[in-house]
N, C-alpha and C. Protein backbone atom coordinates (compact mmCIF):
# COMPACT_ATOMS: atom_id res chain seq x y z
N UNK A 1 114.24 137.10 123.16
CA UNK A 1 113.86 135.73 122.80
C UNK A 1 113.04 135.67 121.51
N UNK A 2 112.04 136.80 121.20
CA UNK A 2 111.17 136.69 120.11
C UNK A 2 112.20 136.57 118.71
N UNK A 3 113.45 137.14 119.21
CA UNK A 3 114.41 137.10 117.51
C UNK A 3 114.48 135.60 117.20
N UNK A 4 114.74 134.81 118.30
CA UNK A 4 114.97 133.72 117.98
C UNK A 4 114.07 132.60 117.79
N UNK A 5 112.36 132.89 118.10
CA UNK A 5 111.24 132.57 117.86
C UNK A 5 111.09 131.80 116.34
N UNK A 6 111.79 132.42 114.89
CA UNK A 6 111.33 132.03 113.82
C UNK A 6 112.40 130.74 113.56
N UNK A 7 113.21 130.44 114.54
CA UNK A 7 114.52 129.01 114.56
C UNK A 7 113.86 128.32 115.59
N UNK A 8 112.93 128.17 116.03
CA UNK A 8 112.10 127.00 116.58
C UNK A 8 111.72 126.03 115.69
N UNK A 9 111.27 126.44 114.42
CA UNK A 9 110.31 125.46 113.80
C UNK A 9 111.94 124.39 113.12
N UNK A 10 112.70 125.29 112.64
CA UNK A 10 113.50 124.28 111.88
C UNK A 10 114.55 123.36 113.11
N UNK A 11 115.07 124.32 114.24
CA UNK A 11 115.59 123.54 115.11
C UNK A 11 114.91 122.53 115.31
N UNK A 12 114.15 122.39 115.96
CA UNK A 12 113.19 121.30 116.57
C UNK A 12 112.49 120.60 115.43
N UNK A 13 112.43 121.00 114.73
CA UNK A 13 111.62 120.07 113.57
C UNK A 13 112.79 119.34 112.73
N UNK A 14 114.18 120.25 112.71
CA UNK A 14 115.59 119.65 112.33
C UNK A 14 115.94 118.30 113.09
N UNK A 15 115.40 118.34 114.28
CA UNK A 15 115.74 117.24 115.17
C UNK A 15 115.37 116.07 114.91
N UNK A 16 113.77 116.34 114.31
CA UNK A 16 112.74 115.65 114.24
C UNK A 16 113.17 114.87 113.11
N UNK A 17 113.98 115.61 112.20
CA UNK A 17 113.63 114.68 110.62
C UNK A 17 114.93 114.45 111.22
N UNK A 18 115.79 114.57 111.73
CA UNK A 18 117.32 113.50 112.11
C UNK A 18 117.01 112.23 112.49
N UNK A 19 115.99 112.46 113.33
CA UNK A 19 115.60 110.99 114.28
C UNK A 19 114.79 110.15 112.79
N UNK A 20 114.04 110.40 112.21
CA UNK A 20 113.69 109.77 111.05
C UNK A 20 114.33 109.23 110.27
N UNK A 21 115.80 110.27 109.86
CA UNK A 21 116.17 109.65 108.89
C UNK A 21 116.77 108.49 109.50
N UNK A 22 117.61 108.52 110.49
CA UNK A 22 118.27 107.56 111.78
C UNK A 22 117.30 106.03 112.02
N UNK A 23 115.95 106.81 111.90
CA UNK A 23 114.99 105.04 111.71
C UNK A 23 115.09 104.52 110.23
N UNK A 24 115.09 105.48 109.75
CA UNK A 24 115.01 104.91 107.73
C UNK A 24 116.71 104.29 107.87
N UNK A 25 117.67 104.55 108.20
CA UNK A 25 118.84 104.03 107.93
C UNK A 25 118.95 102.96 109.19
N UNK A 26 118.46 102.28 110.25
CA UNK A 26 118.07 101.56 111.42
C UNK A 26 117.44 100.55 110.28
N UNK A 27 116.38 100.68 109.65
CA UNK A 27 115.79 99.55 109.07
C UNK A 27 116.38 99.09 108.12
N UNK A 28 117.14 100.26 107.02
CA UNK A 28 118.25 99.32 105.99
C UNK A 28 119.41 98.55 106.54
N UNK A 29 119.67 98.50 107.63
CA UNK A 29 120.52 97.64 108.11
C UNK A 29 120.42 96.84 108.71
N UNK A 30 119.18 96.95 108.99
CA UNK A 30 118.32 95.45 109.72
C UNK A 30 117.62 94.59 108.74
N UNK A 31 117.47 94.84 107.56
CA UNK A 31 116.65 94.30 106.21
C UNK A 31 118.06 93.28 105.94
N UNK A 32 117.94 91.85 105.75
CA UNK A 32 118.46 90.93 104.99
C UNK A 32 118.81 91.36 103.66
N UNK A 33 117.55 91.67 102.90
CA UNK A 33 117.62 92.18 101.69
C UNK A 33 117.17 93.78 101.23
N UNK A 34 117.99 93.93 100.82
CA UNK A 34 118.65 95.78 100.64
C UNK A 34 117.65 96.39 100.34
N UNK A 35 116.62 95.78 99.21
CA UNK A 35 115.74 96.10 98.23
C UNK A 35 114.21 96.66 99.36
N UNK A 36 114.38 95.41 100.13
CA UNK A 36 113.16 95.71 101.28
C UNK A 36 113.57 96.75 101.90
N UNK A 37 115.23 97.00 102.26
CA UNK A 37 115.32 97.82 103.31
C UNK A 37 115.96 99.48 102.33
N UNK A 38 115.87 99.60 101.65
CA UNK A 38 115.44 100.88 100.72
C UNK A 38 114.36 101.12 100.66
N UNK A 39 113.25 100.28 100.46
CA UNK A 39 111.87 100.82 100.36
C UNK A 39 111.39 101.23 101.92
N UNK A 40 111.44 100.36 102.71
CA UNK A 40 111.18 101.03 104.04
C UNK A 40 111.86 102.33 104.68
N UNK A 41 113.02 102.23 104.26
CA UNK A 41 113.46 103.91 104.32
C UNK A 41 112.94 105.09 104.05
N UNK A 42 111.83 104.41 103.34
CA UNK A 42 111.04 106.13 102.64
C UNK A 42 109.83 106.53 104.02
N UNK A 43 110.19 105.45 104.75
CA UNK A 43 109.21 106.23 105.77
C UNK A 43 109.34 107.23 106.56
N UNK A 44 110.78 107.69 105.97
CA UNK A 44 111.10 108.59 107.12
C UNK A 44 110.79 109.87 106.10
N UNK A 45 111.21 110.31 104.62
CA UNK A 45 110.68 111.30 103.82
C UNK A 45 109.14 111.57 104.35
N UNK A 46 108.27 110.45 104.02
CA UNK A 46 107.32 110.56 104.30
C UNK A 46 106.84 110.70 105.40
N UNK A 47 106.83 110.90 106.69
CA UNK A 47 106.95 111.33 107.89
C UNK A 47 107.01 112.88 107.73
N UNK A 48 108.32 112.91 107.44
CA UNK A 48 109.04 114.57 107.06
C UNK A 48 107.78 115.57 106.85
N UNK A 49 107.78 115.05 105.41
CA UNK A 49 106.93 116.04 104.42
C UNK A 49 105.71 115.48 104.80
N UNK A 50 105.14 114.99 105.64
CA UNK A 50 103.44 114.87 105.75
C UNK A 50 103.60 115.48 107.24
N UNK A 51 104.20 115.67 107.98
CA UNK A 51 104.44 116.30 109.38
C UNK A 51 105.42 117.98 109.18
N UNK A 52 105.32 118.15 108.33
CA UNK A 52 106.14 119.44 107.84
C UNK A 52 107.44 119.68 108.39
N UNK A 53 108.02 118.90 108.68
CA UNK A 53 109.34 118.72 109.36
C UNK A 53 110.25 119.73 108.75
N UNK A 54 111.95 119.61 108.91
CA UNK A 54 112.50 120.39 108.40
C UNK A 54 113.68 119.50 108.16
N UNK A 55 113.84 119.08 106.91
CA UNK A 55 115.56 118.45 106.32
C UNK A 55 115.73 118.89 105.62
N UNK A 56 117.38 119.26 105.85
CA UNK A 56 118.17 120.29 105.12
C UNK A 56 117.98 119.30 103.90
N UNK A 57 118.10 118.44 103.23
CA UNK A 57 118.67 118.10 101.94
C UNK A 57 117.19 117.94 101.28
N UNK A 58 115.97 117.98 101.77
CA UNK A 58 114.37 117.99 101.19
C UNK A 58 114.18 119.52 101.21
N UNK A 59 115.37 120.87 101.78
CA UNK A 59 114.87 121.76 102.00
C UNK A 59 115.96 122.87 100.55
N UNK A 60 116.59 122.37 100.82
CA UNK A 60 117.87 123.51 99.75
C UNK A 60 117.59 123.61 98.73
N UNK A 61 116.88 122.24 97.92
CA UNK A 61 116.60 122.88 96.28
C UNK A 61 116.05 123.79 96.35
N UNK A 62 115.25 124.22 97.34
CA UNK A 62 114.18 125.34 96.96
C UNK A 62 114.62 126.77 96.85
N UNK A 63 116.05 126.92 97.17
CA UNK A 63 116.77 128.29 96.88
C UNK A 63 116.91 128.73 95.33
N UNK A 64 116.59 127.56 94.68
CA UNK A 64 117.46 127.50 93.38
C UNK A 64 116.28 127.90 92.82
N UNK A 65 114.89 127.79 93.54
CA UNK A 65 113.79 128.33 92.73
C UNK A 65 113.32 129.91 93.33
N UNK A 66 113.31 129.75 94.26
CA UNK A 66 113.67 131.35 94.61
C UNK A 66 114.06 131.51 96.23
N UNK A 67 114.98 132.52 95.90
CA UNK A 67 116.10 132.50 97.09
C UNK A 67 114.68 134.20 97.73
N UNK A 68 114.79 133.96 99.29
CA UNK A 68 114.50 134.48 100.14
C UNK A 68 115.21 135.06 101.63
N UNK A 69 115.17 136.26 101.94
CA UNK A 69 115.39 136.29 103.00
C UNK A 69 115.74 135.42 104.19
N UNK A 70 116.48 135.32 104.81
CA UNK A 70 116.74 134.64 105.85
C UNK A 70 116.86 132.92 105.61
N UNK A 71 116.69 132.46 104.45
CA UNK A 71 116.95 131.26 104.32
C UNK A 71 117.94 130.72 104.54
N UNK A 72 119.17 131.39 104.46
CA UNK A 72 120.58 130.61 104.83
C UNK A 72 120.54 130.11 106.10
N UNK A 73 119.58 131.16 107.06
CA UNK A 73 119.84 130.82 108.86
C UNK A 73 119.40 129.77 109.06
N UNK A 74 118.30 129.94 108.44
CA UNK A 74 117.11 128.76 108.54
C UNK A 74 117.97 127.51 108.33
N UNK A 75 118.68 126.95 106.73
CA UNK A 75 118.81 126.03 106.51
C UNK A 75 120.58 125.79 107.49
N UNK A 76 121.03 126.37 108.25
CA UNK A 76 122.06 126.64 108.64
C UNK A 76 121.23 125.69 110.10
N UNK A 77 120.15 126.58 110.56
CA UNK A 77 119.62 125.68 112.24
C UNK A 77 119.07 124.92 111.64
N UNK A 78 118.79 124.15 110.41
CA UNK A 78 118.06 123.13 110.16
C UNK A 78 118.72 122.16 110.03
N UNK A 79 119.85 122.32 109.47
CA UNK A 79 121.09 121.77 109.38
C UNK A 79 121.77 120.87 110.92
N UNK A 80 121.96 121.79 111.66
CA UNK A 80 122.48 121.34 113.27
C UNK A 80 121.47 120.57 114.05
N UNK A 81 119.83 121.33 113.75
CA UNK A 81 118.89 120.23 114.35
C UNK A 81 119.08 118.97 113.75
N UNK A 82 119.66 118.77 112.42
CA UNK A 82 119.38 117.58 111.98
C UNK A 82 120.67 116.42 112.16
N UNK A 83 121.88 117.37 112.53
CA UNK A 83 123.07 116.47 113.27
C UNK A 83 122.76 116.41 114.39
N UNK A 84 121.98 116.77 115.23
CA UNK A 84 122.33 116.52 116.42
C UNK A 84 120.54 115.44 116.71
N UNK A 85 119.66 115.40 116.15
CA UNK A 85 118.69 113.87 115.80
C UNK A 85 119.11 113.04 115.15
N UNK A 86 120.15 112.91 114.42
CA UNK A 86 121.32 111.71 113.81
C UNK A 86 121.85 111.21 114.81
N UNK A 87 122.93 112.00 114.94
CA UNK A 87 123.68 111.48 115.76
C UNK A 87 123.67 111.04 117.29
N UNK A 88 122.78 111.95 118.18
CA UNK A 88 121.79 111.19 119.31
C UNK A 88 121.38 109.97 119.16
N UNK A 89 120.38 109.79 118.37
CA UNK A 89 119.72 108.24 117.74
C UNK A 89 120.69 107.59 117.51
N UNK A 90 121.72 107.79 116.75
CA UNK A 90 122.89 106.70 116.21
C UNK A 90 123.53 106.23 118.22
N UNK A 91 123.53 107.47 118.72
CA UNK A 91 124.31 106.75 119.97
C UNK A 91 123.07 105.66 120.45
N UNK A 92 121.88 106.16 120.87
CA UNK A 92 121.02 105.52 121.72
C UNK A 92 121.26 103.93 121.04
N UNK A 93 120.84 103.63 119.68
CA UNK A 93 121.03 103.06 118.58
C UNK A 93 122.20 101.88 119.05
N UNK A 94 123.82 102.47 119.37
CA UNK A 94 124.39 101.46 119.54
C UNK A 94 123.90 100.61 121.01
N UNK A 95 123.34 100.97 121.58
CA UNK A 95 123.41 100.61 122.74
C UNK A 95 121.24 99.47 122.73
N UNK A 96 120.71 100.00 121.80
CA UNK A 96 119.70 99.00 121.11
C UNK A 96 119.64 98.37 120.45
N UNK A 97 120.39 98.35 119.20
CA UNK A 97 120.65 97.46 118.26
C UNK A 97 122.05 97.34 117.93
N UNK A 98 122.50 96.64 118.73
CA UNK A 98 124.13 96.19 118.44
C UNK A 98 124.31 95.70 117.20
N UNK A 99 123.14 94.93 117.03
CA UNK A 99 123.62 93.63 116.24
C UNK A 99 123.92 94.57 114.57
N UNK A 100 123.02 95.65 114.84
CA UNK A 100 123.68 96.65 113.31
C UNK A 100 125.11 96.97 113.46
N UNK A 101 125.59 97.21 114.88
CA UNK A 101 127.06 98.31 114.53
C UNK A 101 128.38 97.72 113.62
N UNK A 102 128.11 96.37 112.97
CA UNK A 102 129.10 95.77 112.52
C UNK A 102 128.94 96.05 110.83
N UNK A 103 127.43 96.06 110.55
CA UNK A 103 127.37 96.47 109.44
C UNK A 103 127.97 98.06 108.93
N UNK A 104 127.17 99.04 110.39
CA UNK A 104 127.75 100.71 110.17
C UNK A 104 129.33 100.77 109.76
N UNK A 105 129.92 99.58 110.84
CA UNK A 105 131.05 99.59 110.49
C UNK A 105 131.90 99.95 109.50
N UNK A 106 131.31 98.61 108.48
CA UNK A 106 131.76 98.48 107.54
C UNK A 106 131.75 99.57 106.33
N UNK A 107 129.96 100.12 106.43
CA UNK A 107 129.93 100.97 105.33
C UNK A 107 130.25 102.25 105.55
N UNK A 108 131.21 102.61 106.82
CA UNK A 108 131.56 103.80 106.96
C UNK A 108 133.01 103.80 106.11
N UNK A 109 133.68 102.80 106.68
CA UNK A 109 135.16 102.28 106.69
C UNK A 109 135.11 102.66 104.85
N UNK A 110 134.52 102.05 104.19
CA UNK A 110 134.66 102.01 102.70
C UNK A 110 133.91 103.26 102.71
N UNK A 111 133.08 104.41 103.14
CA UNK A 111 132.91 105.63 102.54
C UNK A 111 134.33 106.44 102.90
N UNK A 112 134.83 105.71 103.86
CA UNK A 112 135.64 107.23 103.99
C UNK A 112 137.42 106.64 102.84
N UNK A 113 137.40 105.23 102.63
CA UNK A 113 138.12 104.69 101.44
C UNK A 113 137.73 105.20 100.23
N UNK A 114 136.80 105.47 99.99
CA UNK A 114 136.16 106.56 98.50
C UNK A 114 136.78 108.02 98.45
N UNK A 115 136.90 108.52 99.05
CA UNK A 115 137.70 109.60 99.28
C UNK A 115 136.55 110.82 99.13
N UNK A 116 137.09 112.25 99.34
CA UNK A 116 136.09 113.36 99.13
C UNK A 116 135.80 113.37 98.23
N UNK A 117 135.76 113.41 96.67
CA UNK A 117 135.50 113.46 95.59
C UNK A 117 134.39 112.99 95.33
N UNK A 118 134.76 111.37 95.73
CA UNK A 118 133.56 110.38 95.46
C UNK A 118 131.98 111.20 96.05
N UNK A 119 132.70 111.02 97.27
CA UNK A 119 131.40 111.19 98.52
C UNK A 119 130.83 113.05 98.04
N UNK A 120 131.44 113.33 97.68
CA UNK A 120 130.83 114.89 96.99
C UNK A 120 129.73 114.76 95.47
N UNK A 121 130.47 113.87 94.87
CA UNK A 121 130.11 113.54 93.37
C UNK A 121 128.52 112.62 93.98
N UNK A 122 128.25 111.61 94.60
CA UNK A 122 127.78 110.79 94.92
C UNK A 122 126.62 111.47 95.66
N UNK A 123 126.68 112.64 96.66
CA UNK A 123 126.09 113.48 97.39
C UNK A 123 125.62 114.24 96.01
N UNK A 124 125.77 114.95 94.94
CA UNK A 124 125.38 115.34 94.13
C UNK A 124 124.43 114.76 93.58
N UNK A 125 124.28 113.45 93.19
CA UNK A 125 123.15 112.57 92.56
C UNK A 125 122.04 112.41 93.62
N UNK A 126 122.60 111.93 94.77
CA UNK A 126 121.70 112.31 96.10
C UNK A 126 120.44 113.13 96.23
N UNK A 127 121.11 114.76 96.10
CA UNK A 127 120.69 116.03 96.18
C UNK A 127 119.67 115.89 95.32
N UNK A 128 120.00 115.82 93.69
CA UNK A 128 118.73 115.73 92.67
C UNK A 128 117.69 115.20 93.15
N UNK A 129 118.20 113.49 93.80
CA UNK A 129 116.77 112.73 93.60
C UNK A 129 115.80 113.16 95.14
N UNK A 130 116.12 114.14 96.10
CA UNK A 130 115.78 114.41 97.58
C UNK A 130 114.60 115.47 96.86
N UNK A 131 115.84 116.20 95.59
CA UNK A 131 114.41 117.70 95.70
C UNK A 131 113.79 117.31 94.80
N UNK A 132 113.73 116.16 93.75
CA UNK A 132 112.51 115.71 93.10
C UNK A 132 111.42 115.39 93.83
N UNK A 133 112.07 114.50 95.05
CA UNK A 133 111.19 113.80 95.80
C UNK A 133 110.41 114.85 96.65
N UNK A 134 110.97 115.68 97.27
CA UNK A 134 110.12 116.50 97.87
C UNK A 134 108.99 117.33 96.81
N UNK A 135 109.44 117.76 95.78
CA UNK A 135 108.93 118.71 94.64
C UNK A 135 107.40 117.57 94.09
N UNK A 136 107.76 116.53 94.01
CA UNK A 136 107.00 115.89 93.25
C UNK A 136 105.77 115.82 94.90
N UNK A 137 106.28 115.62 95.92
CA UNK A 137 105.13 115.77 97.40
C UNK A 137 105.00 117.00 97.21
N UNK A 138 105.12 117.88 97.02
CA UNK A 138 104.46 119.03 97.11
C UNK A 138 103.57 119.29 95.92
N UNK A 139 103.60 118.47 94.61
CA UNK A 139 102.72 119.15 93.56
C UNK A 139 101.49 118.07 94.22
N UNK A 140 101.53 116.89 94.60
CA UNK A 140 100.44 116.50 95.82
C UNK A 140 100.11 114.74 95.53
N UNK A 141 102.01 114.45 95.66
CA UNK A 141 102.02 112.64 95.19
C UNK A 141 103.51 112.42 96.07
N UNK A 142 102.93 111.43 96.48
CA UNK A 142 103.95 110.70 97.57
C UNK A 142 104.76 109.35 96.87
N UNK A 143 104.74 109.43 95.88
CA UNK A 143 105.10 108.66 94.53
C UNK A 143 106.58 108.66 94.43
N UNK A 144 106.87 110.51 94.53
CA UNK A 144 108.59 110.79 94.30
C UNK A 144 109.37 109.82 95.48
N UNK A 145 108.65 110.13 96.71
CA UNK A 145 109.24 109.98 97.47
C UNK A 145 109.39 108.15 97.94
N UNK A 146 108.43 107.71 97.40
CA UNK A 146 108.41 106.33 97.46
C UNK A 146 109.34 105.37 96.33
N UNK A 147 109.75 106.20 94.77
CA UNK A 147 110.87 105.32 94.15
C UNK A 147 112.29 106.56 94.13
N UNK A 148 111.98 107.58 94.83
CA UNK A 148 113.23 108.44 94.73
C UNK A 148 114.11 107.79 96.32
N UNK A 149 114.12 107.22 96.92
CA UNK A 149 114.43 106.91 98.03
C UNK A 149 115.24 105.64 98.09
N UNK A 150 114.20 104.77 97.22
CA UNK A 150 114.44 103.50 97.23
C UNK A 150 116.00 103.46 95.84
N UNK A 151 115.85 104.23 94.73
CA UNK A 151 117.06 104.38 94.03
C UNK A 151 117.72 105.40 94.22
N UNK A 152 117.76 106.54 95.23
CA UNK A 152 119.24 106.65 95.94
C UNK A 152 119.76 105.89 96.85
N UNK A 153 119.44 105.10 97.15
CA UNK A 153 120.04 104.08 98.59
C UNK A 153 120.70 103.07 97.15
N UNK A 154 119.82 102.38 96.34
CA UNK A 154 120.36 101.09 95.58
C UNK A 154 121.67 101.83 94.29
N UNK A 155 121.06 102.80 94.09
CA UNK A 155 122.39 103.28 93.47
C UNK A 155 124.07 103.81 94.01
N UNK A 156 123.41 103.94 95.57
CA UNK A 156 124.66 104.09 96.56
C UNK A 156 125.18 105.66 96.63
N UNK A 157 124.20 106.66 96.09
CA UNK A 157 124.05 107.72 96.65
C UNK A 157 124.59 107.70 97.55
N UNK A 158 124.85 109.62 98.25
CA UNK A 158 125.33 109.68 99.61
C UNK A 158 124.04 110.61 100.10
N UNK A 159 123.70 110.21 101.18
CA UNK A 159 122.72 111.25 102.02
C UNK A 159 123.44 112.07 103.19
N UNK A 160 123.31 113.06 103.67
CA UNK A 160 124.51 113.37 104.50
C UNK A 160 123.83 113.40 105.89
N UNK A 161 122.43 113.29 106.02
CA UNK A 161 122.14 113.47 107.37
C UNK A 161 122.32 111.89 107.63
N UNK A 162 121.67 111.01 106.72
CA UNK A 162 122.16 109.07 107.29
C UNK A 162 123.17 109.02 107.32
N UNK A 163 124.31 109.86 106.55
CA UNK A 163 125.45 109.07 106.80
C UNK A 163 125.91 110.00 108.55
N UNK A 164 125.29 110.97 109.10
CA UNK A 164 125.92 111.28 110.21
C UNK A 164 125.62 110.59 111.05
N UNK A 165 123.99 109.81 110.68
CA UNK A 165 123.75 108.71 111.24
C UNK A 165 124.94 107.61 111.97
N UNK A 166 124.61 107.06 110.21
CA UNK A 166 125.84 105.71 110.48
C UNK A 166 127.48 105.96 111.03
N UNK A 167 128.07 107.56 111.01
CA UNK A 167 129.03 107.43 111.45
C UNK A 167 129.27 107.36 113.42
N UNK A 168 127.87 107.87 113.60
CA UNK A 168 127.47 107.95 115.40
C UNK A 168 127.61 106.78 115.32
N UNK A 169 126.78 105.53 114.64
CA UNK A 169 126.67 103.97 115.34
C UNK A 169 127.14 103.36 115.15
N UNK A 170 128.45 104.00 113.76
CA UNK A 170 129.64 102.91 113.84
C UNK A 170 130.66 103.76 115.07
N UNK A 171 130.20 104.43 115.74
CA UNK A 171 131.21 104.73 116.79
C UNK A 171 132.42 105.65 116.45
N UNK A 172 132.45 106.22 114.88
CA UNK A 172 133.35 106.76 114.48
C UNK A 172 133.67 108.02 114.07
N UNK A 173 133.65 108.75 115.11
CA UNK A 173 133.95 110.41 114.76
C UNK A 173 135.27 110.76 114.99
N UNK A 174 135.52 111.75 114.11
CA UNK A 174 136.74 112.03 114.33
C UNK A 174 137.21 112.92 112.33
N UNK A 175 138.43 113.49 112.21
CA UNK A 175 138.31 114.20 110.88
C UNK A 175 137.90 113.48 109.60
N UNK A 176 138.17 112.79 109.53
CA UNK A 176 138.01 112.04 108.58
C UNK A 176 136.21 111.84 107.83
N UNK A 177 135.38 111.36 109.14
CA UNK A 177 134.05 111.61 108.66
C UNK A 177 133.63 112.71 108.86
N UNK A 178 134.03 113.69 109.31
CA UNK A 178 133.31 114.60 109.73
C UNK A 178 133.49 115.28 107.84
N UNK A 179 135.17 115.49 107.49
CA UNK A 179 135.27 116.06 105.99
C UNK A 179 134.36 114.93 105.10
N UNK A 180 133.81 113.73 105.24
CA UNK A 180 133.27 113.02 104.40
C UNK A 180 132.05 113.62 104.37
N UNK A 181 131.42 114.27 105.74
CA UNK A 181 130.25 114.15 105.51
C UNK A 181 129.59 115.62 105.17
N UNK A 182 130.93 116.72 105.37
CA UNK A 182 130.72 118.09 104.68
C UNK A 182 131.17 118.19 103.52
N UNK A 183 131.42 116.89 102.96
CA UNK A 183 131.53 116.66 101.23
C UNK A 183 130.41 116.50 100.82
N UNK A 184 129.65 115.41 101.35
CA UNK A 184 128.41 114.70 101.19
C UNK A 184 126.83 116.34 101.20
N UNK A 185 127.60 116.85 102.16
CA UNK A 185 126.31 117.52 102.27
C UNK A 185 126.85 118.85 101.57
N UNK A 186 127.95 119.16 100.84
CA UNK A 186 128.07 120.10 99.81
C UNK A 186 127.68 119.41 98.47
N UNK A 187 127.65 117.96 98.39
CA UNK A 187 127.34 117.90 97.31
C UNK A 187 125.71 117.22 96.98
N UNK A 188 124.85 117.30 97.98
CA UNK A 188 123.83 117.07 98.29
C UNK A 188 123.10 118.59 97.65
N UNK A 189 123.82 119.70 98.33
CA UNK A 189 123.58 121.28 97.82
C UNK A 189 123.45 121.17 96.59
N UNK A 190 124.55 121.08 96.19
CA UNK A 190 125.01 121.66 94.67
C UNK A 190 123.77 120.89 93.55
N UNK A 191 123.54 119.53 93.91
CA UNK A 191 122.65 118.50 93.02
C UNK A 191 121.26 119.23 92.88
N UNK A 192 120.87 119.13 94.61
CA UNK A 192 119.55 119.75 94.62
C UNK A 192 119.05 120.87 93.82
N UNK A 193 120.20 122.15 94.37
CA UNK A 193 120.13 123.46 93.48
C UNK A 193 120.25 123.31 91.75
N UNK A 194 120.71 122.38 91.63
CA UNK A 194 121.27 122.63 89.69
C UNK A 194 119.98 122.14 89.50
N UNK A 195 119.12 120.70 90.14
CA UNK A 195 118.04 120.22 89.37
C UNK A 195 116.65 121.49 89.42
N UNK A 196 116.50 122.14 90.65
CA UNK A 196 115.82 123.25 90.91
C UNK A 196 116.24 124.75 89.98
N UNK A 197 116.80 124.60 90.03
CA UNK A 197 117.17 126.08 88.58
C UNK A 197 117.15 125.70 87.64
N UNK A 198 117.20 124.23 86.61
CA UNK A 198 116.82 123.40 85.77
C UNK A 198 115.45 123.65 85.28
N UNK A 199 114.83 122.64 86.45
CA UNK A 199 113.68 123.36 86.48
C UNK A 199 113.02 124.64 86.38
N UNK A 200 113.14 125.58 87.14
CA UNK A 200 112.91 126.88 86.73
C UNK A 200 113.03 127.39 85.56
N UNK A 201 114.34 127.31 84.76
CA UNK A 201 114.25 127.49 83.67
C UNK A 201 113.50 126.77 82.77
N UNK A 202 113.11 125.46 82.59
CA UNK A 202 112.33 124.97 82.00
C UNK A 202 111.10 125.70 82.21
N UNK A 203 110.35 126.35 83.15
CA UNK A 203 109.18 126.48 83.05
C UNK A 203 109.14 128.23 82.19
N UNK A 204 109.86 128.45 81.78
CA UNK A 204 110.16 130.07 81.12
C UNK A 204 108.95 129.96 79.81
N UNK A 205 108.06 131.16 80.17
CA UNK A 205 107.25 131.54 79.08
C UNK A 205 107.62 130.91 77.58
N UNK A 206 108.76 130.78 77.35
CA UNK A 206 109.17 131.16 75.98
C UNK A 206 109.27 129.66 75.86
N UNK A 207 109.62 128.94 76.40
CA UNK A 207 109.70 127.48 76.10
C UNK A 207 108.40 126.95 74.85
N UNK A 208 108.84 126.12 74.65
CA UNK A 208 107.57 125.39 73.51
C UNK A 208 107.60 123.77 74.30
């Protein structure tokens, strides 16, 4: 049992930031106006990273700044804790707030009309603005995370743990989202990592 001792924190803490993000995407669809309900979404980052939680897409840039041991497992059970606090919540979810499942509906129906490309390309812009937001909470300002949140939602970004969300409470699993949403969260990777090795290189001695 002790091997499996160091996948406690991200399982269970994976869970933890699922159910968060699941309230941050609960309130944008209960907000009249989008603008309110993007900004209240950041309560779930902020939750995250002030409770040390574990989300895969606040967690991957950080390979790109230095890759470690055992990180793949990690972000691999951080990963599943965080589908399976999505998608739980999204069920409980239909059965509490109905009056959202018409909206999930809809914005599933038109993600999975975008095709993989989109939802990869889109998950890419995503990725950047998640590991700014975390990067910028960790140098010790909750700032990133308060306009990095609010303009990936209004720019129509893809997040891949909300969207496993919204595909539980629009009721709709099956291949189709499931490849949308391992587009979404490959291209959530790829964003995070390029802006994090970006970075890194920017900070090189030799720079002026």
């Amino acid at each position: 049992m002790q091997k499996f001792e160091k996948f406690y924190s991200p399982f269970f803490g994976g869970i933890a930031s699922g159910l968060m993000v699941a309230i941050g995407g609960t309130v944008l669809l209960s907000c009249e106006n989008r603008v309110v309900g993007s900004v209240l979404f950041a309560v779930a980052l902020l939750a995250i990273c002030s409770m040390g939680l574990y989300l895969y897409t606040g967690r991957i840039g950080f390979v790109g700044e230095k890759y470690e041991k055992g990180m793949s497992a990690s972000l691999a059970v951080g990963l599943l804790g965080n589908f399976l606090g999505a998608v739980l919540t999204g069920i409980l979810m239909r059965i509490a707030k109905p009056d959202i499942i018409e909206k999930a509906e809809s914005a599933c129906e038109s993600r999975l009309e975008s095709g993989l490309l989109r939802g990869f390309l889109l998950g890419c812009f995503c990725g950047v603005l998640m590991y700014a937001a975390v990067k910028i909470y960790k140098i010790g300002s909750p700032l990133g995370v308060i306009y990095c949140i609010p303009v990936f939602i209004l720019s129509g970004f893809e997040h891949s743990v909300a969207d496993m969300f919204y595909f539980s409470l629009a009721g709709m699993p099956g291949p189709g989202s499931i490849m949308f949403v391992i587009a979404v969260i490959l291209g959530n990777t790829v964003g995070a990592v390029i802006l994090a090795l970006l970075w890194r290189l920017s900070q090189n001695k030799g720079n002026t």
